[in-house]
PDB file of N, CA and C in Angstrom:
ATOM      1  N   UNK A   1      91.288 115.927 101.546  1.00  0.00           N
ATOM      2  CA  UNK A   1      91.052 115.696 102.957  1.00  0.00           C
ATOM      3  C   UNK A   1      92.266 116.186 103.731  1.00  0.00           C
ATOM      4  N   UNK A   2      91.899 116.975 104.849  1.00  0.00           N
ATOM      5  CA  UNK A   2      93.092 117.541 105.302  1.00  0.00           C
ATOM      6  C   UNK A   2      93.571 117.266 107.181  1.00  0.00           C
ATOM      7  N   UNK A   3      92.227 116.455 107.334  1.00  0.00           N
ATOM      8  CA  UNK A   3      92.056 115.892 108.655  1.00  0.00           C
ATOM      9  C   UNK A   3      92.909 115.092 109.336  1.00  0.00           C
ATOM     10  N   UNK A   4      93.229 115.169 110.663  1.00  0.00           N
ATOM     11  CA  UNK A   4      94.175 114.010 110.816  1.00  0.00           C
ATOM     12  C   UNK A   4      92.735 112.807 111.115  1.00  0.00           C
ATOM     13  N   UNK A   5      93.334 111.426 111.108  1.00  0.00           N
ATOM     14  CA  UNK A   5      92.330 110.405 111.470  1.00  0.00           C
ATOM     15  C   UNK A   5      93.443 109.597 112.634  1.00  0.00           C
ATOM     16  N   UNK A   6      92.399 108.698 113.512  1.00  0.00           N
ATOM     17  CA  UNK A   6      93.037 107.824 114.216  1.00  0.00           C
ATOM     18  C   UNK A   6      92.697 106.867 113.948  1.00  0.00           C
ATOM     19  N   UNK A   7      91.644 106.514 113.058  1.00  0.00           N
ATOM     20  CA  UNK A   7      90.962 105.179 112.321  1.00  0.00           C
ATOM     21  C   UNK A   7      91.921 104.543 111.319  1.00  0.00           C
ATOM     22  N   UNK A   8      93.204 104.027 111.663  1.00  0.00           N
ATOM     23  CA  UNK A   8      94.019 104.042 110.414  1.00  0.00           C
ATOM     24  C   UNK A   8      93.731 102.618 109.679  1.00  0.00           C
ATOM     25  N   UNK A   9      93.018 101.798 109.838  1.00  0.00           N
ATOM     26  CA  UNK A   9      92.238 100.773 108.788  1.00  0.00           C
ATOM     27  C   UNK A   9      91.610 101.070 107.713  1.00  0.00           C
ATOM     28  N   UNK A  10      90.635 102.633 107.711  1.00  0.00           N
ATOM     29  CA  UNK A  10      90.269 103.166 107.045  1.00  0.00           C
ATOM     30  C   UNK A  10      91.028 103.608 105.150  1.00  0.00           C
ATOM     31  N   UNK A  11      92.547 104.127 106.270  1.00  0.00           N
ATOM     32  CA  UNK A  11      93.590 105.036 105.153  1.00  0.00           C
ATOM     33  C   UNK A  11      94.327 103.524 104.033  1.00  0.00           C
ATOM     34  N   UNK A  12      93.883 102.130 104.214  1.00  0.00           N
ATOM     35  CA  UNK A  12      94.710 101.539 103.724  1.00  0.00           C
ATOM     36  C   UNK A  12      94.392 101.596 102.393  1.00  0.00           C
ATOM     37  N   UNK A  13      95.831 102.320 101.172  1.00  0.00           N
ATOM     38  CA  UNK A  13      95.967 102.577  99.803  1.00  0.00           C
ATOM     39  C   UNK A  13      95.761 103.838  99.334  1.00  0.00           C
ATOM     40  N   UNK A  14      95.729 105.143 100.697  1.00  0.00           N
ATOM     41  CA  UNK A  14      95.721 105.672 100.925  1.00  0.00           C
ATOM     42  C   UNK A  14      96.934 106.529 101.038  1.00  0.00           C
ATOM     43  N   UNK A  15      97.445 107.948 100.446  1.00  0.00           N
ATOM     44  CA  UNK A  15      98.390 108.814 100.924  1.00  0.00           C
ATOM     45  C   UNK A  15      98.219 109.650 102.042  1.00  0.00           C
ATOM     46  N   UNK A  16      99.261 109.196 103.056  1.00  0.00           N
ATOM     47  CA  UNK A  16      98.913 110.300 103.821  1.00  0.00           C
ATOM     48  C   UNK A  16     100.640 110.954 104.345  1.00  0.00           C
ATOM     49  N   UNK A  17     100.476 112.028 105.333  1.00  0.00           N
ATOM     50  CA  UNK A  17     101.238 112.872 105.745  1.00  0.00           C
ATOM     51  C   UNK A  17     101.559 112.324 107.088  1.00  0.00           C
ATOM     52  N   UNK A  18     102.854 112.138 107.497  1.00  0.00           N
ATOM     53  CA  UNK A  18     102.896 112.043 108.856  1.00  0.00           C
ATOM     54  C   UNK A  18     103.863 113.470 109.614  1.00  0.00           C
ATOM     55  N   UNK A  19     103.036 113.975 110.448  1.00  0.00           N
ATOM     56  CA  UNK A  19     103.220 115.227 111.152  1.00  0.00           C
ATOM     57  C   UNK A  19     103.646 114.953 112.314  1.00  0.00           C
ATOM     58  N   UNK A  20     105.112 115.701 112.783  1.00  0.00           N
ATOM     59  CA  UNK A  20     105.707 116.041 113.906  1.00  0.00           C
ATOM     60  C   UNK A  20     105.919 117.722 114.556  1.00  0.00           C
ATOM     61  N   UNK A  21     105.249 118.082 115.446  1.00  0.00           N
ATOM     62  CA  UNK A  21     104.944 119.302 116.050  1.00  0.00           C
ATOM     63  C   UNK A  21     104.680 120.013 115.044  1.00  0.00           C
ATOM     64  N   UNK A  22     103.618 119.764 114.078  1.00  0.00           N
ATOM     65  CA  UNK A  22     103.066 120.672 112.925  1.00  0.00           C
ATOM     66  C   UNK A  22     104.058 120.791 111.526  1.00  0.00           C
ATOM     67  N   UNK A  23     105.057 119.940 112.034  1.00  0.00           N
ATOM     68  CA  UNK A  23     105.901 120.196 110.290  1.00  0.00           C
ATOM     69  C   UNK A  23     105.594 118.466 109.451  1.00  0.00           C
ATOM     70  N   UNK A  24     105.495 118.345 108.339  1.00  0.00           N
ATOM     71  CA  UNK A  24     105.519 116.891 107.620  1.00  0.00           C
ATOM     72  C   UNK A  24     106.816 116.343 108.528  1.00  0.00           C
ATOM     73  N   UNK A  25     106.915 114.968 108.335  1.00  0.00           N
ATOM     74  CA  UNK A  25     107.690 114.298 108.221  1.00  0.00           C
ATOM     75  C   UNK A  25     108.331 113.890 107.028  1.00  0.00           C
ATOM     76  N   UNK A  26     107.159 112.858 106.954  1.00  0.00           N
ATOM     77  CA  UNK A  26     107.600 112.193 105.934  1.00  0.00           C
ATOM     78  C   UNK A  26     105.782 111.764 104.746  1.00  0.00           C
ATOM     79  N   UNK A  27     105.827 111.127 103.403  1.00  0.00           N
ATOM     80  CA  UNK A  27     104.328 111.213 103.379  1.00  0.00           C
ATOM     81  C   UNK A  27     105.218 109.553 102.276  1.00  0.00           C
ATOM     82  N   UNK A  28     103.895 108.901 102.165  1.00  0.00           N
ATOM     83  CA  UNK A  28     103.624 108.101 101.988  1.00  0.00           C
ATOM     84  C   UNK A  28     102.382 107.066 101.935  1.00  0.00           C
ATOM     85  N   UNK A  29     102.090 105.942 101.061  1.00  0.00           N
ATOM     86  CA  UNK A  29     100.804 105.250 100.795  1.00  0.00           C
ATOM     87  C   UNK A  29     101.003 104.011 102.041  1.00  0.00           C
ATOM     88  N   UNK A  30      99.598 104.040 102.576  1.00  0.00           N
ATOM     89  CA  UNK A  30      99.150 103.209 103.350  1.00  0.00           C
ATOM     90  C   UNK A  30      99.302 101.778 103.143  1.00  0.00           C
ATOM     91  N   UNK A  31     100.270 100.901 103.131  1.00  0.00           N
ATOM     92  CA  UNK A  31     100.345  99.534 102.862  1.00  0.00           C
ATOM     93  C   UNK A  31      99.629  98.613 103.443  1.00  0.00           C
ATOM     94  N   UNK A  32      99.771  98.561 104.711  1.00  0.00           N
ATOM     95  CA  UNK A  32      98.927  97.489 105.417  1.00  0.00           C
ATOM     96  C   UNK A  32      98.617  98.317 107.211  1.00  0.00           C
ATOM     97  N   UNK A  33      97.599  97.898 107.527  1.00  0.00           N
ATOM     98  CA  UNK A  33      97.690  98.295 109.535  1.00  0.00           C
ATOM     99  C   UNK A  33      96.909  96.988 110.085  1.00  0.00           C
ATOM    100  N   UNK A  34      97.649  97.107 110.936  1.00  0.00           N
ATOM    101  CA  UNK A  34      96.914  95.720 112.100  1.00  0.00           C
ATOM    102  C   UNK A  34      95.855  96.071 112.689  1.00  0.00           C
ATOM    103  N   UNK A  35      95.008  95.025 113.036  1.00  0.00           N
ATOM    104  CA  UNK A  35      93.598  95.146 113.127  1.00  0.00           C
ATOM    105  C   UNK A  35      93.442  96.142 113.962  1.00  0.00           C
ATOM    106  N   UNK A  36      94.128  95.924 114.878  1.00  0.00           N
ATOM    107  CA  UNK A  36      93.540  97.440 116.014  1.00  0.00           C
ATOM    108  C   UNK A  36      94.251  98.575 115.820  1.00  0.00           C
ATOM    109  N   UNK A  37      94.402  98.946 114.413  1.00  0.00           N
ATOM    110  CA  UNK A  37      94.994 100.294 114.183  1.00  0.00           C
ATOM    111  C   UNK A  37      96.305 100.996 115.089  1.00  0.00           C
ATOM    112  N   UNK A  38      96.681 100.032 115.896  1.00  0.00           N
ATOM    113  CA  UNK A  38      98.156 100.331 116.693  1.00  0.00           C
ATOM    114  C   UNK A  38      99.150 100.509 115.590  1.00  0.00           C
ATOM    115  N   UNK A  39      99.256  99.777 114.668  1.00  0.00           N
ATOM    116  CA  UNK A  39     100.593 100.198 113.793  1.00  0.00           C
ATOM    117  C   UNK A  39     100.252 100.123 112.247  1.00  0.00           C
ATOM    118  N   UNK A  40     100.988 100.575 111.632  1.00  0.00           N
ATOM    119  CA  UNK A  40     100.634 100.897 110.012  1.00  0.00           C
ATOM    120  C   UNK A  40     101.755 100.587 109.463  1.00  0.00           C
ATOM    121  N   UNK A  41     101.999 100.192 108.091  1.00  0.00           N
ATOM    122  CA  UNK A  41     103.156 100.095 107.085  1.00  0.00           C
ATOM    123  C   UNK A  41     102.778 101.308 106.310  1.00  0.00           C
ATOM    124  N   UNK A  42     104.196 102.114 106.251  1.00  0.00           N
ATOM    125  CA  UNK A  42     103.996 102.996 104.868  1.00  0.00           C
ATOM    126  C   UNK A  42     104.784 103.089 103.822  1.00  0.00           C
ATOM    127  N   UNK A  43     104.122 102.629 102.316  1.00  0.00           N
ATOM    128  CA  UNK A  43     105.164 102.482 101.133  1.00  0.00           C
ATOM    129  C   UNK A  43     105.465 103.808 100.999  1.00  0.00           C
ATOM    130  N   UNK A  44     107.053 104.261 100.411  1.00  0.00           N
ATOM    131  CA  UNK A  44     107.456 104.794  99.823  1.00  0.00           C
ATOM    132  C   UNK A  44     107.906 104.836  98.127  1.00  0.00           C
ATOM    133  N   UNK A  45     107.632 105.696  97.878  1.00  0.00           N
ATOM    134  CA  UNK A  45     107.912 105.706  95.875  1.00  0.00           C
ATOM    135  C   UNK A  45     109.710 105.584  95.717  1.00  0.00           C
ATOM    136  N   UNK A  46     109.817 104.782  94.990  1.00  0.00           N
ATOM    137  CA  UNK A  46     111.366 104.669  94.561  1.00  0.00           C
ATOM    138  C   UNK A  46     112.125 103.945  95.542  1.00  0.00           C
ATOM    139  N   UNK A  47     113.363 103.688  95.858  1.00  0.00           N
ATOM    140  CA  UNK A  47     113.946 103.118  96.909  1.00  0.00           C
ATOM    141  C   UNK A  47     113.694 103.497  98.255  1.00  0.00           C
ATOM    142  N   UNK A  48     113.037 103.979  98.425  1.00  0.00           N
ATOM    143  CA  UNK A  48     112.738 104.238  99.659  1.00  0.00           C
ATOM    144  C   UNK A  48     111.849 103.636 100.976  1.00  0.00           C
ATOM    145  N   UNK A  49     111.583 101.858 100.209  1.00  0.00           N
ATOM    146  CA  UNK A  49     110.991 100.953 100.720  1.00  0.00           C
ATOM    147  C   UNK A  49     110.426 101.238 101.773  1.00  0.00           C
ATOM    148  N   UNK A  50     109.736 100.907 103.059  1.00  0.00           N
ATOM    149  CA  UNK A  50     108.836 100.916 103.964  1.00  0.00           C
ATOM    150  C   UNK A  50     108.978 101.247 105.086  1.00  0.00           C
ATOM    151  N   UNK A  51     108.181 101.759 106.336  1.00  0.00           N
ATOM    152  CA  UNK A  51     108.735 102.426 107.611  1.00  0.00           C
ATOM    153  C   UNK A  51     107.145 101.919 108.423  1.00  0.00           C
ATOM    154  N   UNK A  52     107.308 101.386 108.926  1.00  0.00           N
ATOM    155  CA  UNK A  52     106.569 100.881 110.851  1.00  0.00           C
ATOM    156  C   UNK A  52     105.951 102.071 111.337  1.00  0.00           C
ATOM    157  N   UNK A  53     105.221 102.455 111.572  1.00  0.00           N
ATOM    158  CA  UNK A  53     104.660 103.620 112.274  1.00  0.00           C
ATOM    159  C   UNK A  53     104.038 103.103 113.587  1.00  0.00           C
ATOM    160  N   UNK A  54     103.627 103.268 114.337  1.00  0.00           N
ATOM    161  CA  UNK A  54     103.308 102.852 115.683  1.00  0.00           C
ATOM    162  C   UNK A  54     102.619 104.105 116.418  1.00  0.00           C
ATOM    163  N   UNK A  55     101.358 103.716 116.729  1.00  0.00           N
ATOM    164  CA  UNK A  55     100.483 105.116 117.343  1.00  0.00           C
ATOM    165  C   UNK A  55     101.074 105.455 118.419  1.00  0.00           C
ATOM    166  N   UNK A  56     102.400 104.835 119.127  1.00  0.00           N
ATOM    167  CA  UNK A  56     102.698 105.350 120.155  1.00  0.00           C
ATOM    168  C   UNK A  56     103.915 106.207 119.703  1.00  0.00           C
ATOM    169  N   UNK A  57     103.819 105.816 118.327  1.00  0.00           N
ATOM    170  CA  UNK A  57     105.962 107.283 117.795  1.00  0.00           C
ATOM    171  C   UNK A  57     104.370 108.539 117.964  1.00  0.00           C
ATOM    172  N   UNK A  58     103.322 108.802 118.348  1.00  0.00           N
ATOM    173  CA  UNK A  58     102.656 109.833 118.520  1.00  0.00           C
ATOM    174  C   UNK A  58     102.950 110.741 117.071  1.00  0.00           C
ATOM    175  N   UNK A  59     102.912 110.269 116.084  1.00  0.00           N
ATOM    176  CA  UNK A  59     102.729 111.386 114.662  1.00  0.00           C
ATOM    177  C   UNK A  59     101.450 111.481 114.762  1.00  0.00           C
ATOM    178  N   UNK A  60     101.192 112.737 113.739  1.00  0.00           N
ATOM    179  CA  UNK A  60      99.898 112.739 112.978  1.00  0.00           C
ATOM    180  C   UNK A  60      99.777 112.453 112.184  1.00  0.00           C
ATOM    181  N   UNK A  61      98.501 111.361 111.725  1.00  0.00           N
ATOM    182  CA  UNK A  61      98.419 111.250 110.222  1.00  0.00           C
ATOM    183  C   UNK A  61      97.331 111.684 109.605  1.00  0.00           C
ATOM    184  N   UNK A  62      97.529 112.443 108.396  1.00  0.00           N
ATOM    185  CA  UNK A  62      96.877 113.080 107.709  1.00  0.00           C
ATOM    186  C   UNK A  62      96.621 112.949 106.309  1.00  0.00           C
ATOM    187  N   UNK A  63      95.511 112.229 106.029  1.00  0.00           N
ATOM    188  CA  UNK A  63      95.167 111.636 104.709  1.00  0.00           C
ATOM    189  C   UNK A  63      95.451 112.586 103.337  1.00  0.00           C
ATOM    190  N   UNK A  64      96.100 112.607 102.317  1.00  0.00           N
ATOM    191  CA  UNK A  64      96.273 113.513 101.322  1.00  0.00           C
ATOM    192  C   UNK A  64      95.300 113.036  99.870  1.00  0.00           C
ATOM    193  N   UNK A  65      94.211 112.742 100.198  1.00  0.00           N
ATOM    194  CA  UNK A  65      93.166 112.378  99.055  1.00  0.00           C
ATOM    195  C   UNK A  65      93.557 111.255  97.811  1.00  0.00           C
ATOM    196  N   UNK A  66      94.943 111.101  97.964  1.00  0.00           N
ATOM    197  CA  UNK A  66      94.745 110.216  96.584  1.00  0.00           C
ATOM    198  C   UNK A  66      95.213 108.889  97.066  1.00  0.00           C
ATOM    199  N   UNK A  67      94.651 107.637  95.956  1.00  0.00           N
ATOM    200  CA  UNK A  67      94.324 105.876  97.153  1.00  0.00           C
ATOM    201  C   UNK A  67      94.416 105.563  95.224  1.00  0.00           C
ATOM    202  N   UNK A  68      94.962 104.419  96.137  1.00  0.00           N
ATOM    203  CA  UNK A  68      95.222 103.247  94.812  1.00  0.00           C
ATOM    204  C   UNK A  68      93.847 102.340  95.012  1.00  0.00           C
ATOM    205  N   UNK A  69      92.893 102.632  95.597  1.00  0.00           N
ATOM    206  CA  UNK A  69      92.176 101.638  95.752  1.00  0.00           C
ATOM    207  C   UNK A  69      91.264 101.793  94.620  1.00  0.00           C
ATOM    208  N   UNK A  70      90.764 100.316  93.970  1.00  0.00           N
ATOM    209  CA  UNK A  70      89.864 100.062  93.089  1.00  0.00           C
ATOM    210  C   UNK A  70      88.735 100.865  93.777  1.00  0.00           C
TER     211      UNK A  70
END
């Protein structure tokens, strides 16, 4: 999947990409988002523990197909 989404309840356990003026940021699995999809947690692999995203830091997020979900 290469789409960005704004449904981010959807992406939870989910990898996705977060995009600033067309370059990655940063990518990471979907931990948790608050009900009205205003903000998201995203795990990082290794020490790189967790980062707040907020639909108003205006990234893109872009689902990268692979989910821990059962």
């Amino acid at each position: 999947m290469d789409e960005a989404t704004g449904d981010w309840d959807q992406l939870i356990g989910s990898w996705v990409e977060l995009r600033s003026g067309g370059s990655v940021v940063r990518t990471g699995e979907v931990e948790a988002v608050a009900g009205d999809s205003s903000v998201m947690w995203l795990k990082f692999n290794g020490n790189h523990g967790r980062q707040m995203v907020a639909k108003s830091d205006n990234y893109e997020v872009r689902p990268q197909g692979q989910t821990n979900k059962p």
